[in-house]
PDB file of N, CA and C in Angstrom:
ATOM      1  N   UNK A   1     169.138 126.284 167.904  1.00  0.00           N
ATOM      2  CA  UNK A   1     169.168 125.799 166.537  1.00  0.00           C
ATOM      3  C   UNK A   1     167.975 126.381 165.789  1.00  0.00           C
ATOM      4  N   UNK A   2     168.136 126.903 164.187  1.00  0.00           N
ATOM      5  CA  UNK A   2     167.103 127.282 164.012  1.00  0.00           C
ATOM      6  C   UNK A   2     166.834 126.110 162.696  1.00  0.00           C
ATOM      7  N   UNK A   3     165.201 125.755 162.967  1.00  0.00           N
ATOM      8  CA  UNK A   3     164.604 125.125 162.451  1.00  0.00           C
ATOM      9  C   UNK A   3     163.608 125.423 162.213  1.00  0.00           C
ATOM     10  N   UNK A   4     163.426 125.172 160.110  1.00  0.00           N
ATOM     11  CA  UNK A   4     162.580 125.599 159.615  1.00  0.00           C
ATOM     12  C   UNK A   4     161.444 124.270 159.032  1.00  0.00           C
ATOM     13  N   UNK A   5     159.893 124.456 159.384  1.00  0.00           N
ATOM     14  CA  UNK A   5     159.272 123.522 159.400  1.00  0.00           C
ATOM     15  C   UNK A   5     157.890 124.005 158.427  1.00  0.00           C
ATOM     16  N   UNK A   6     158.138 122.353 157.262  1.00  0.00           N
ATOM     17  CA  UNK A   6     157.549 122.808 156.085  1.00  0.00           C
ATOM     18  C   UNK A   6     156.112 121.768 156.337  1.00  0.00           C
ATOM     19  N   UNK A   7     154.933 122.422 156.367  1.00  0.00           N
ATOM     20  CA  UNK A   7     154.016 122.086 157.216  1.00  0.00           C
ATOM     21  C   UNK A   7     152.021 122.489 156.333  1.00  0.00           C
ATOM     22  N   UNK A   8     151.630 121.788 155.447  1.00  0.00           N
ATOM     23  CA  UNK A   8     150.440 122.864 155.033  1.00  0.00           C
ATOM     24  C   UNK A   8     149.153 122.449 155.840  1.00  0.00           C
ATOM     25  N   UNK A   9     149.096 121.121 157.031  1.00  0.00           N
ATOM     26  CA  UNK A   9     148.295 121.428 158.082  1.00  0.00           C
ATOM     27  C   UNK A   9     148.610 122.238 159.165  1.00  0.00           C
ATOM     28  N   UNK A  10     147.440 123.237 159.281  1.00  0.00           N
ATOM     29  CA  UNK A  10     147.584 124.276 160.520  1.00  0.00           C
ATOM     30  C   UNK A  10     147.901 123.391 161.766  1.00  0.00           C
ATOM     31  N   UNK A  11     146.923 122.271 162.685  1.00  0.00           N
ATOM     32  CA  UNK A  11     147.278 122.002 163.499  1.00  0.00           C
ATOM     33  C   UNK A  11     148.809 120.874 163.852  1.00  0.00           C
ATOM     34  N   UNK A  12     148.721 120.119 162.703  1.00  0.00           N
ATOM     35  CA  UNK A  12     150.713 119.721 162.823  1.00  0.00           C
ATOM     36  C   UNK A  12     151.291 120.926 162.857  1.00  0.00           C
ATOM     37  N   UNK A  13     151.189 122.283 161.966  1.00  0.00           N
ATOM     38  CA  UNK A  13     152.400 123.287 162.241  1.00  0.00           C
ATOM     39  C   UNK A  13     152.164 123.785 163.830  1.00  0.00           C
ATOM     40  N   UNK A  14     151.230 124.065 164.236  1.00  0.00           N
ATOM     41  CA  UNK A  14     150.990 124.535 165.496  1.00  0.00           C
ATOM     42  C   UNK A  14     151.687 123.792 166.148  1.00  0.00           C
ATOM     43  N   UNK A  15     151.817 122.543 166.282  1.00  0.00           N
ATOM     44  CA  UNK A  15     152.116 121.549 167.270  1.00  0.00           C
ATOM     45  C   UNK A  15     153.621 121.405 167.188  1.00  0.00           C
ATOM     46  N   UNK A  16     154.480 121.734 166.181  1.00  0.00           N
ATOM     47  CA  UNK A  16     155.124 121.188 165.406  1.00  0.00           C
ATOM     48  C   UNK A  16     156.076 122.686 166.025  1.00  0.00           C
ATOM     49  N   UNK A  17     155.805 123.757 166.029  1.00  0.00           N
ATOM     50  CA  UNK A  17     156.218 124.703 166.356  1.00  0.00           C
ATOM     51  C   UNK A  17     156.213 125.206 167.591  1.00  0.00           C
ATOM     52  N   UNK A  18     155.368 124.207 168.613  1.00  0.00           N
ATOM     53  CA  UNK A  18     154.975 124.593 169.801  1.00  0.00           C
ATOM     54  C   UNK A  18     156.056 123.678 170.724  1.00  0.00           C
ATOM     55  N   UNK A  19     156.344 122.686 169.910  1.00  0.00           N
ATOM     56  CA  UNK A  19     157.630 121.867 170.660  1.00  0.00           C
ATOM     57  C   UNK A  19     158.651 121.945 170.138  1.00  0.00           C
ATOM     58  N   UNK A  20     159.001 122.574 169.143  1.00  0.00           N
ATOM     59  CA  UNK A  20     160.720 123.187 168.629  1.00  0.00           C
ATOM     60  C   UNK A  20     160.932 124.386 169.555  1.00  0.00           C
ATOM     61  N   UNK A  21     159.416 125.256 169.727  1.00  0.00           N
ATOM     62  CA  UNK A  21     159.984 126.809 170.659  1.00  0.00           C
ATOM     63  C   UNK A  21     160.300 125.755 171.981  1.00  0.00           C
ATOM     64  N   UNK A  22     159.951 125.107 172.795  1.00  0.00           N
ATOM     65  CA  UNK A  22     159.809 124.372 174.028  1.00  0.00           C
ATOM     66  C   UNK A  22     161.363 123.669 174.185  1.00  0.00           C
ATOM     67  N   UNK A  23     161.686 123.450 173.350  1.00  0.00           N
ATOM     68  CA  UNK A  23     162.821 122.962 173.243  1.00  0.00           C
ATOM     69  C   UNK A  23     164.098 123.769 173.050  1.00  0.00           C
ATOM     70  N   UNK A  24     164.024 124.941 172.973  1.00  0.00           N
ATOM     71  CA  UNK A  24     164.650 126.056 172.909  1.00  0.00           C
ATOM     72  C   UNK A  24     165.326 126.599 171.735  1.00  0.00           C
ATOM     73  N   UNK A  25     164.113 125.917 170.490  1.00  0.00           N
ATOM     74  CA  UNK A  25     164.687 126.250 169.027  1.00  0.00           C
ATOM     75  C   UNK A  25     164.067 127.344 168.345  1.00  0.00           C
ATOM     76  N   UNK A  26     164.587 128.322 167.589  1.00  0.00           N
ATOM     77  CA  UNK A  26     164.525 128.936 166.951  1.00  0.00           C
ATOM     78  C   UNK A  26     163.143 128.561 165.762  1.00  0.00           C
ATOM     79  N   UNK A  27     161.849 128.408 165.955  1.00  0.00           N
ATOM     80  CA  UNK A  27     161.312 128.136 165.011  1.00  0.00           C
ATOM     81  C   UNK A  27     160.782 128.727 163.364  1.00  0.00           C
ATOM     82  N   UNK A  28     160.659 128.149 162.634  1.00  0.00           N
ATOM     83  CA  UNK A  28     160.280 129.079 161.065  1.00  0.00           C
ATOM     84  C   UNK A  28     159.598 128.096 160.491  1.00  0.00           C
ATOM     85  N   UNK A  29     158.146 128.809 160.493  1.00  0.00           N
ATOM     86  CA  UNK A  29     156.684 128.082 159.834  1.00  0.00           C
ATOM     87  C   UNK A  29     156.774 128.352 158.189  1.00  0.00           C
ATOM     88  N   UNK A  30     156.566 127.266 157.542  1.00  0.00           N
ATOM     89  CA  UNK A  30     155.909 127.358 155.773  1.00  0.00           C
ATOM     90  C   UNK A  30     155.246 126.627 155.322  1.00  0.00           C
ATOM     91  N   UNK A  31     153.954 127.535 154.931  1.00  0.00           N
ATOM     92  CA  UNK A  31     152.936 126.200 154.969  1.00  0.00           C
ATOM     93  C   UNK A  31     152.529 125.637 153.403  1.00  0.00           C
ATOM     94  N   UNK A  32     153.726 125.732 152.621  1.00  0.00           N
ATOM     95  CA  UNK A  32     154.195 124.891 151.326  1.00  0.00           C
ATOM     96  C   UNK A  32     155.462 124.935 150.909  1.00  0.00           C
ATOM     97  N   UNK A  33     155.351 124.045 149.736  1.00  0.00           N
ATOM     98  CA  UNK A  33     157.052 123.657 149.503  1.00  0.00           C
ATOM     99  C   UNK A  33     157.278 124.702 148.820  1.00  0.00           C
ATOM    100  N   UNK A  34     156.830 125.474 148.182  1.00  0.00           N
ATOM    101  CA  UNK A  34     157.377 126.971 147.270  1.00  0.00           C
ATOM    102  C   UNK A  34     158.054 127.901 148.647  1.00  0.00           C
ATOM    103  N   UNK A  35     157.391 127.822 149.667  1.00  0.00           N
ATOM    104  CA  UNK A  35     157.443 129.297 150.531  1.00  0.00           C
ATOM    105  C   UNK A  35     158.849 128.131 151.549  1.00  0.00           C
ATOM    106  N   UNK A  36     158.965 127.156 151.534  1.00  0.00           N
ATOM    107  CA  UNK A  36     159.678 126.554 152.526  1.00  0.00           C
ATOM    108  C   UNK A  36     161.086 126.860 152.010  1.00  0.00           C
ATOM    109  N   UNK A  37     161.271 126.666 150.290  1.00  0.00           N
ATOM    110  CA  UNK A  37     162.558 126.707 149.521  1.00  0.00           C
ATOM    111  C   UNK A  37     163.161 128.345 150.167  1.00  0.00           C
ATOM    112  N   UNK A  38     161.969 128.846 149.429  1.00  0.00           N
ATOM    113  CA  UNK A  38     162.064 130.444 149.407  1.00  0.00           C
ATOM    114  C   UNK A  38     162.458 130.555 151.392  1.00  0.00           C
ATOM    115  N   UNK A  39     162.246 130.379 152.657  1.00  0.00           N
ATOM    116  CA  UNK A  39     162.344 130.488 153.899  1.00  0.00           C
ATOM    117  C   UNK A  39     163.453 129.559 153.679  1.00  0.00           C
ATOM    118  N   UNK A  40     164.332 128.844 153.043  1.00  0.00           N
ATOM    119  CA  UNK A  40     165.237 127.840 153.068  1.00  0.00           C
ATOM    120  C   UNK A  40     166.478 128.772 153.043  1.00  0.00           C
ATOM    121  N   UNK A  41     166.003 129.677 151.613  1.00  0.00           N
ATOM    122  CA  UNK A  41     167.158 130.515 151.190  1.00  0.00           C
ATOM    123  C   UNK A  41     167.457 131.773 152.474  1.00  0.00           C
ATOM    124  N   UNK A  42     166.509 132.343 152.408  1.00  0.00           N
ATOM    125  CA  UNK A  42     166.229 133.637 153.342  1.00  0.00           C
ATOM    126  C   UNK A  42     166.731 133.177 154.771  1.00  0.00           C
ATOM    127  N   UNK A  43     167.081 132.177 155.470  1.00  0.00           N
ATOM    128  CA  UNK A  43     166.966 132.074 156.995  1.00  0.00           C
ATOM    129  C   UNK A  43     167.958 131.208 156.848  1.00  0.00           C
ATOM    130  N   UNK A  44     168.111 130.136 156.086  1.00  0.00           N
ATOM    131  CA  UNK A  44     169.554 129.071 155.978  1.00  0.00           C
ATOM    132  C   UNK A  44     168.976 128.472 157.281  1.00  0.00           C
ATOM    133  N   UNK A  45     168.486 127.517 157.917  1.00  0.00           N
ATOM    134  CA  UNK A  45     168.078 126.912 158.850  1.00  0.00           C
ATOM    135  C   UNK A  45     169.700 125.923 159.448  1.00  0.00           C
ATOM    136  N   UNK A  46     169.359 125.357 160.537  1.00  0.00           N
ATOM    137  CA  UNK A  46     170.166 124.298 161.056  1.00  0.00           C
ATOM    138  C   UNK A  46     169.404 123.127 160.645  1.00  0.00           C
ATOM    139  N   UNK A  47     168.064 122.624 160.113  1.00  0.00           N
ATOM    140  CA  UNK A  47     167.298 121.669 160.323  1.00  0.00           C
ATOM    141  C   UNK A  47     166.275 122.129 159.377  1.00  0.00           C
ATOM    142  N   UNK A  48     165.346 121.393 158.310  1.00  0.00           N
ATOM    143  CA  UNK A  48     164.413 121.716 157.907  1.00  0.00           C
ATOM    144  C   UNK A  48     163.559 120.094 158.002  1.00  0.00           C
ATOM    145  N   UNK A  49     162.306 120.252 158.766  1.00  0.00           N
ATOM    146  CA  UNK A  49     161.265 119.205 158.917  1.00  0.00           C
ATOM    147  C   UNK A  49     160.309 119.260 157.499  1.00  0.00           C
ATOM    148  N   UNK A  50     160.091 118.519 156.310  1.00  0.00           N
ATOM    149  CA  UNK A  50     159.712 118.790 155.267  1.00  0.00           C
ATOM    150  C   UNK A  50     158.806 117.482 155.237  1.00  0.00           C
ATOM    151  N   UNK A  51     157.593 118.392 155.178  1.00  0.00           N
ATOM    152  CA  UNK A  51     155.874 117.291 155.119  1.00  0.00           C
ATOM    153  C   UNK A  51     155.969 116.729 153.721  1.00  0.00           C
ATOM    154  N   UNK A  52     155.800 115.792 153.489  1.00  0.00           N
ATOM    155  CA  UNK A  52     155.691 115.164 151.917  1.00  0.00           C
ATOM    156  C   UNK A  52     154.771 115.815 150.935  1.00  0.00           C
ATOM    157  N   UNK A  53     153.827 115.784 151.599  1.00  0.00           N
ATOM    158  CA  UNK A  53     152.127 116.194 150.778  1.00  0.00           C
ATOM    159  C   UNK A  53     152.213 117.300 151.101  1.00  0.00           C
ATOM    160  N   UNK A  54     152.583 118.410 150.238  1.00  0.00           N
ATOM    161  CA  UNK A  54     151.937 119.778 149.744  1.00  0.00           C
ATOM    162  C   UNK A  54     151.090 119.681 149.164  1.00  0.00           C
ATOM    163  N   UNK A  55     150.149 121.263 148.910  1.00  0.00           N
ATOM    164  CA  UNK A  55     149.151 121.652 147.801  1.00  0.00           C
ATOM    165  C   UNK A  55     150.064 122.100 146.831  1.00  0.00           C
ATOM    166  N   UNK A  56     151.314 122.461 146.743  1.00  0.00           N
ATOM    167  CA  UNK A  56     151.881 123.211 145.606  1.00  0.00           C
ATOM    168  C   UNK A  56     153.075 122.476 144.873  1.00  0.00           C
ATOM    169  N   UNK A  57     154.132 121.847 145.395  1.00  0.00           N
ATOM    170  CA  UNK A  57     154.930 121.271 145.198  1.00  0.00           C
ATOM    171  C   UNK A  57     155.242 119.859 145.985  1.00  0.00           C
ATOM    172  N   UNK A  58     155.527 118.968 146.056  1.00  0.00           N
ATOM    173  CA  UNK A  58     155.927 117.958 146.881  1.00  0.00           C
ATOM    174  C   UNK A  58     157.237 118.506 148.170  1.00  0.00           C
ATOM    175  N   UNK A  59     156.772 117.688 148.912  1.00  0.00           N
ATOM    176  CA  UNK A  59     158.171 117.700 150.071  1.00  0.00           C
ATOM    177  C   UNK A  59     159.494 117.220 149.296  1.00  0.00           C
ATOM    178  N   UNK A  60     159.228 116.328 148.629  1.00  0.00           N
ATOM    179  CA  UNK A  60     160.094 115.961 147.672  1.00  0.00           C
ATOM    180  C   UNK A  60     161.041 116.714 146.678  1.00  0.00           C
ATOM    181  N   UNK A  61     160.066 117.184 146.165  1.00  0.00           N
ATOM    182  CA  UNK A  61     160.666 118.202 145.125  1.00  0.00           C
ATOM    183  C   UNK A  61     161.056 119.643 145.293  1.00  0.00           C
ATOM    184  N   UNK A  62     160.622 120.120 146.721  1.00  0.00           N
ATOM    185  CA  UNK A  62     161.007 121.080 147.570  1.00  0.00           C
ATOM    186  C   UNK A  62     162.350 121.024 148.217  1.00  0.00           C
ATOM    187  N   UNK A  63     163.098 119.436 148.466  1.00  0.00           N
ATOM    188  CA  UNK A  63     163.855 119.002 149.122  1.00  0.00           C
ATOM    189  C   UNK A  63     164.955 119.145 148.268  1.00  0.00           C
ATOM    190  N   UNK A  64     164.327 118.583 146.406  1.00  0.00           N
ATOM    191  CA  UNK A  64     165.718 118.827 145.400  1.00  0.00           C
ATOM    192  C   UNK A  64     165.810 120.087 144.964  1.00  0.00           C
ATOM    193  N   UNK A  65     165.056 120.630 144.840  1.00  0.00           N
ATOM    194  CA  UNK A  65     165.082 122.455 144.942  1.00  0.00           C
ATOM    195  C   UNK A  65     166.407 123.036 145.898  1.00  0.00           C
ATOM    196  N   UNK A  66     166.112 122.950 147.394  1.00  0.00           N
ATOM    197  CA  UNK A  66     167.188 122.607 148.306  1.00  0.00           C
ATOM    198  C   UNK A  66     168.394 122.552 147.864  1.00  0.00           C
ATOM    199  N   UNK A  67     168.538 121.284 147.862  1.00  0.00           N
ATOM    200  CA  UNK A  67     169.482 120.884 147.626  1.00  0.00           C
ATOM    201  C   UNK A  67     169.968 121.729 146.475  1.00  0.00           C
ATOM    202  N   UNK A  68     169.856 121.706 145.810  1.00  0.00           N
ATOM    203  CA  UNK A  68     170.623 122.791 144.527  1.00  0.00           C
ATOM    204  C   UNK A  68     170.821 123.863 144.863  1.00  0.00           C
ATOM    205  N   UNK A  69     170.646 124.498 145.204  1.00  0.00           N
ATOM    206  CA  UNK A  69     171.391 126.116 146.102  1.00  0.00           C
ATOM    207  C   UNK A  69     172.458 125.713 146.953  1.00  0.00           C
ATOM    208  N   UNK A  70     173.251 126.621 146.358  1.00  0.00           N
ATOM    209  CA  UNK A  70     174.856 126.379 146.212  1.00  0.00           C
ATOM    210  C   UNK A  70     175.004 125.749 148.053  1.00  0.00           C
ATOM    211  N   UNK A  71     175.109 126.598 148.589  1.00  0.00           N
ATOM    212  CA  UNK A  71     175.002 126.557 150.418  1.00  0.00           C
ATOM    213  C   UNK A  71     173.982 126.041 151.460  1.00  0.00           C
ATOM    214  N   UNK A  72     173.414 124.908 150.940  1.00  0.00           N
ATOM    215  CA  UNK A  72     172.493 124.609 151.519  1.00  0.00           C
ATOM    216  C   UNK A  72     172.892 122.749 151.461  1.00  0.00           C
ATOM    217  N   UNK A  73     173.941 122.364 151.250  1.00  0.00           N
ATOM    218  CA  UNK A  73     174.076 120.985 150.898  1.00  0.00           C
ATOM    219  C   UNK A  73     174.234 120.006 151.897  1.00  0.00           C
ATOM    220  N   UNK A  74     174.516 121.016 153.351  1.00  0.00           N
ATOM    221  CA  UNK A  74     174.967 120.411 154.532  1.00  0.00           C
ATOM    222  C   UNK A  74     173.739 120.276 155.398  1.00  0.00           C
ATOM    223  N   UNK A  75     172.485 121.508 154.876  1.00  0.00           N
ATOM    224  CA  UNK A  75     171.691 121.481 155.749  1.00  0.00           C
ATOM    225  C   UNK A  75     170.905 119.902 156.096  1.00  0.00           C
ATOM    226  N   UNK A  76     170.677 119.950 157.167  1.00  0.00           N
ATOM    227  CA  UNK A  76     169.583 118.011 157.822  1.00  0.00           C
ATOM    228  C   UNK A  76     168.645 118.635 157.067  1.00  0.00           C
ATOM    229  N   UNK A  77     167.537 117.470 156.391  1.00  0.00           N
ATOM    230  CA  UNK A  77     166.703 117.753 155.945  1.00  0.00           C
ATOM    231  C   UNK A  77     165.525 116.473 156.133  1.00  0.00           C
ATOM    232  N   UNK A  78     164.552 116.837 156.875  1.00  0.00           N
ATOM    233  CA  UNK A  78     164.144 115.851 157.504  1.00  0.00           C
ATOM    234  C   UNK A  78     162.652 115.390 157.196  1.00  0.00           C
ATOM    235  N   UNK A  79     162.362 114.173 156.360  1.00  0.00           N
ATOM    236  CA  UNK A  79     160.567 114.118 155.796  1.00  0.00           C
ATOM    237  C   UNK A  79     159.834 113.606 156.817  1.00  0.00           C
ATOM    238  N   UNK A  80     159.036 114.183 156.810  1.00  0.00           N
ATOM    239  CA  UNK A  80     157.371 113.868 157.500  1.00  0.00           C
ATOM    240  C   UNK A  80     156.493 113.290 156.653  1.00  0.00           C
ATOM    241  N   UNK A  81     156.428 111.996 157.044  1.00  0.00           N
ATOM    242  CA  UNK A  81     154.956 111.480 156.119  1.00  0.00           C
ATOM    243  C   UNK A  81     154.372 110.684 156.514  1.00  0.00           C
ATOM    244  N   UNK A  82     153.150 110.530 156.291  1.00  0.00           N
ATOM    245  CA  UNK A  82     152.072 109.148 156.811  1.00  0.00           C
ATOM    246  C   UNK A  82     151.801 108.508 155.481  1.00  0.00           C
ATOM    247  N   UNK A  83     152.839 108.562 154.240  1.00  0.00           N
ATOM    248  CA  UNK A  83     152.784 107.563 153.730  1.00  0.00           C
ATOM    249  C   UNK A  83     153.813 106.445 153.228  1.00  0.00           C
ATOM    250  N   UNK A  84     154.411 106.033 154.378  1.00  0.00           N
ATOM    251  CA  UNK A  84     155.658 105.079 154.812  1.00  0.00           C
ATOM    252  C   UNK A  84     155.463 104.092 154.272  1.00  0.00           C
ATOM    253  N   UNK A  85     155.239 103.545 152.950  1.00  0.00           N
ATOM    254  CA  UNK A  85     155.012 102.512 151.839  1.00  0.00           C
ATOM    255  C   UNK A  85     156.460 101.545 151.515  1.00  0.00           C
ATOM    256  N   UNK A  86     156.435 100.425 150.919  1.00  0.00           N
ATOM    257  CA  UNK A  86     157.646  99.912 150.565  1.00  0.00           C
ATOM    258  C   UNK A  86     158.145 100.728 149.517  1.00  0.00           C
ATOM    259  N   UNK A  87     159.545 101.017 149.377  1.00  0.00           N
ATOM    260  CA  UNK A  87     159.975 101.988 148.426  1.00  0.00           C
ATOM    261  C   UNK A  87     160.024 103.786 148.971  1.00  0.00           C
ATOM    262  N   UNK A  88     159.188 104.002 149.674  1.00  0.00           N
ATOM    263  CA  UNK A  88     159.239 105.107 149.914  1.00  0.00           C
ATOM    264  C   UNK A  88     160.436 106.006 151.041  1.00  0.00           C
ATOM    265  N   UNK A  89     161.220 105.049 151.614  1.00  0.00           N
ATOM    266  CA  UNK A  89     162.548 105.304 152.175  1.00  0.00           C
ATOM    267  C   UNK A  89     163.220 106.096 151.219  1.00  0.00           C
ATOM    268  N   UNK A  90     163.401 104.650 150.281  1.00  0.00           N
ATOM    269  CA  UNK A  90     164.704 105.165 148.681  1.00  0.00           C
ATOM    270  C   UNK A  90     164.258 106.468 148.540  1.00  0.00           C
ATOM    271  N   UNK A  91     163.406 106.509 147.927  1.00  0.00           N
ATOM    272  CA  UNK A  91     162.714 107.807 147.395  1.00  0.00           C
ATOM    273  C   UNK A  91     162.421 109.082 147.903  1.00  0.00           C
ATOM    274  N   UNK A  92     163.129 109.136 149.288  1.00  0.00           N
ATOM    275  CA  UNK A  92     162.846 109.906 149.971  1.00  0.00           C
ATOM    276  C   UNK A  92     164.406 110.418 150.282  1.00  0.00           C
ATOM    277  N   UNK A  93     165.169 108.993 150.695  1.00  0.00           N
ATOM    278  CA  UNK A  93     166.515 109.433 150.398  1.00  0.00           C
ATOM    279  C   UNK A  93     167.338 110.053 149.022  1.00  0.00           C
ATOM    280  N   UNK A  94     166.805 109.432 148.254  1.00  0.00           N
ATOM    281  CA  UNK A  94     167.382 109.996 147.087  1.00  0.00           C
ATOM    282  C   UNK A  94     166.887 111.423 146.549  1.00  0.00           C
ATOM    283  N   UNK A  95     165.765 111.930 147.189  1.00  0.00           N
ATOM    284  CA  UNK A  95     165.597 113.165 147.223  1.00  0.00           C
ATOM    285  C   UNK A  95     166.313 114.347 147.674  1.00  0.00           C
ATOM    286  N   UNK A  96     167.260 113.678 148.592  1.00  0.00           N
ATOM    287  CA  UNK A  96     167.991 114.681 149.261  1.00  0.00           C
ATOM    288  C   UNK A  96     167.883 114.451 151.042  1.00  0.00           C
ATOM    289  N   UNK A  97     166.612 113.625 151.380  1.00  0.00           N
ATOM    290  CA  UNK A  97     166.524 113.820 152.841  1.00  0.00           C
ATOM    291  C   UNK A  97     167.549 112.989 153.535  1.00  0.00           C
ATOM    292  N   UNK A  98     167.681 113.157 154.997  1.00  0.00           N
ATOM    293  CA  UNK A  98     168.370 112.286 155.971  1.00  0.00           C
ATOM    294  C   UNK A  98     168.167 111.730 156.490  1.00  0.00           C
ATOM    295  N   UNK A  99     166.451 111.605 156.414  1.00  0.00           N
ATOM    296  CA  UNK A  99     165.916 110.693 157.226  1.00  0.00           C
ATOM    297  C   UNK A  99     164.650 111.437 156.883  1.00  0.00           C
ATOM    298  N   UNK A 100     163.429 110.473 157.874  1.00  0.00           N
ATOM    299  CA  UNK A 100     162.266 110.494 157.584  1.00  0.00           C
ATOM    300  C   UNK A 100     161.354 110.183 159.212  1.00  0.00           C
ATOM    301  N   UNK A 101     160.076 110.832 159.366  1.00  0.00           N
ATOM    302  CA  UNK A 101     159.283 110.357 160.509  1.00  0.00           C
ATOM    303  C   UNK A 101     157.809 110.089 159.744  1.00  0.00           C
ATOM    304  N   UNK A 102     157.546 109.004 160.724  1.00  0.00           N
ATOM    305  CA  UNK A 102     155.785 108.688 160.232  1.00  0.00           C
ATOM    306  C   UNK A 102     155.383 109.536 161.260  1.00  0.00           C
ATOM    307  N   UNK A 103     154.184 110.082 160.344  1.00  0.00           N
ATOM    308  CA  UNK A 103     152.634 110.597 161.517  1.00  0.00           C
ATOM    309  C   UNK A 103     151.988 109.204 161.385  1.00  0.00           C
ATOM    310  N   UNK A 104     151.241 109.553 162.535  1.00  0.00           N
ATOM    311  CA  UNK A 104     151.604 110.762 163.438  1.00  0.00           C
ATOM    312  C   UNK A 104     152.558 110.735 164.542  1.00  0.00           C
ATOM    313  N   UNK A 105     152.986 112.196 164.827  1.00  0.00           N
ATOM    314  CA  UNK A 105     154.281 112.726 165.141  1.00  0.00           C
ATOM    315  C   UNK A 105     153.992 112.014 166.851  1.00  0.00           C
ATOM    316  N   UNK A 106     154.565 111.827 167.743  1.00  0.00           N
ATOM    317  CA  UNK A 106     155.037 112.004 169.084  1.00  0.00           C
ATOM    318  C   UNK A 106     156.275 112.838 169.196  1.00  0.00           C
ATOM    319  N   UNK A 107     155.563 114.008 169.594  1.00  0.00           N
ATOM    320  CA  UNK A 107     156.409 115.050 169.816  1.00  0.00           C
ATOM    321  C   UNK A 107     157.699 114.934 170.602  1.00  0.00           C
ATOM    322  N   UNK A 108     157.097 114.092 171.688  1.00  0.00           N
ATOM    323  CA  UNK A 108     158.766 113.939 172.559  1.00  0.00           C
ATOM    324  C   UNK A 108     159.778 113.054 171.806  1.00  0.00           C
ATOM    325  N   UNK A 109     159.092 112.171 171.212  1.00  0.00           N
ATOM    326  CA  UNK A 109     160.008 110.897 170.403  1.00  0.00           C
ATOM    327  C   UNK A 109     160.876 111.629 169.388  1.00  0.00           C
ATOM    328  N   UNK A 110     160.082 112.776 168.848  1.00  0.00           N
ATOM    329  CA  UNK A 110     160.514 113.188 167.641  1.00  0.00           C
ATOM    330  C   UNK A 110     161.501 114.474 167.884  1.00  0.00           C
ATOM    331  N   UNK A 111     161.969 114.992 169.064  1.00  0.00           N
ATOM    332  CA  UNK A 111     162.519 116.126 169.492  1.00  0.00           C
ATOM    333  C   UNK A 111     163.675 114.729 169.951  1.00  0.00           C
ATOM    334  N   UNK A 112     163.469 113.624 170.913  1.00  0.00           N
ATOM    335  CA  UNK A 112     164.963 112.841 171.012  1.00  0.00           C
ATOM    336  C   UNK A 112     165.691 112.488 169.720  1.00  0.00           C
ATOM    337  N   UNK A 113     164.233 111.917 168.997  1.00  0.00           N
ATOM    338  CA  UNK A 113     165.428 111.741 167.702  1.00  0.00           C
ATOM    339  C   UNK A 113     165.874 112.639 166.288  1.00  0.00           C
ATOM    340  N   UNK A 114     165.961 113.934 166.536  1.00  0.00           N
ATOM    341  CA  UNK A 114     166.193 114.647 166.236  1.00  0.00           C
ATOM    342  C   UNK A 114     167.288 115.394 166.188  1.00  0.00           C
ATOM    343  N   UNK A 115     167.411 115.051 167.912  1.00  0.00           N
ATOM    344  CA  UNK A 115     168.455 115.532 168.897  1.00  0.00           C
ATOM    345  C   UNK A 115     169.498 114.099 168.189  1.00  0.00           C
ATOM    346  N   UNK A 116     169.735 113.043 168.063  1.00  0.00           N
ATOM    347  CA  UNK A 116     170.200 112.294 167.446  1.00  0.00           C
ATOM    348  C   UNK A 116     170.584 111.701 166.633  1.00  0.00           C
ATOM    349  N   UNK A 117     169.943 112.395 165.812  1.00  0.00           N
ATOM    350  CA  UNK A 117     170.222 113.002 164.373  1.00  0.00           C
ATOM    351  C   UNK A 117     171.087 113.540 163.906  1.00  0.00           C
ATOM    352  N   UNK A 118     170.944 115.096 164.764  1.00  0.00           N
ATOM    353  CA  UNK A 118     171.766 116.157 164.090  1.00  0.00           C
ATOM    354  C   UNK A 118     173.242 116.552 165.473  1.00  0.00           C
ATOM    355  N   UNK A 119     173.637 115.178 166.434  1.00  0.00           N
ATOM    356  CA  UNK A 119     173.961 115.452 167.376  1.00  0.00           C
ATOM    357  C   UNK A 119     174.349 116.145 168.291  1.00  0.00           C
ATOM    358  N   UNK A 120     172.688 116.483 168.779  1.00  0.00           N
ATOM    359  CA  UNK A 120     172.720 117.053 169.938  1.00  0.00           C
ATOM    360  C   UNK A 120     172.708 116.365 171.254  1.00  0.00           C
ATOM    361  N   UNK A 121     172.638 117.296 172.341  1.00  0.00           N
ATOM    362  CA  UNK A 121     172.390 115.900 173.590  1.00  0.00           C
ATOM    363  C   UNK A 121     170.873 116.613 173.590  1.00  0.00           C
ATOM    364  N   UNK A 122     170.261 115.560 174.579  1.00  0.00           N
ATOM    365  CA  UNK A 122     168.925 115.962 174.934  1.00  0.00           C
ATOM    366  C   UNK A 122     169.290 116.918 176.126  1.00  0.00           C
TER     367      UNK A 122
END
């Protein structure tokens, strides 16, 4: 599966990319929401992991970007955030995502439910 992971800390992308290759996925690093859209279009992913907090654009607004390109409506689109507030589900769904993970990540937790997500088996 290839999965593209929108990421502007170095060590979450490291980590983040070090257990999608481990898992036998196709990985694709962007370390903002401008370059993630733009790697969205260019690669068409199976999966995009999209960090909330950019320096350039929101995960958010990277996500409705997304979404508006014609062929991209099916893609999982999946938020990362450590700021899991009341309200911030909606707002995250109505952005376009399918779901959402708090940091910090547990990598194994987050590769099962992933796998459960987009149904795979483990």
């Amino acid at each position: 599966m290839k999965v593209l992971g929108v990421e502007d800390n170095p060590v979450n992308m490291k980590l983040l990319m070090l257990v999608l290759k481990k898992y036998g996925h196709e990985a694709i690093p962007a370390i903002n929401g401008t370059e993630g859209v733009e790697k969205a279009v260019r690669y068409h992913p199976d999966l995009i992991l999209m960090d909330i907090m950019l320096p350039d654009i929101t995960g958010l607004e990277a996500t409705k970007q997304i979404r508006e390109i014609k062929n991209m409506a099916d893609v999982k689109i999946i938020a990362i955030t450590s700021y899991a507030m009341s309200g911030d589900r909606e707002k995250i769904i109505q952005a376009g995502c399918n779901g959402y993970f708090e940091k910090p990540i547990d990598p194994l937790k987050i590769m099962e439910d992933i796998q459960k997500m987009i149904g795979e088996n483990p």
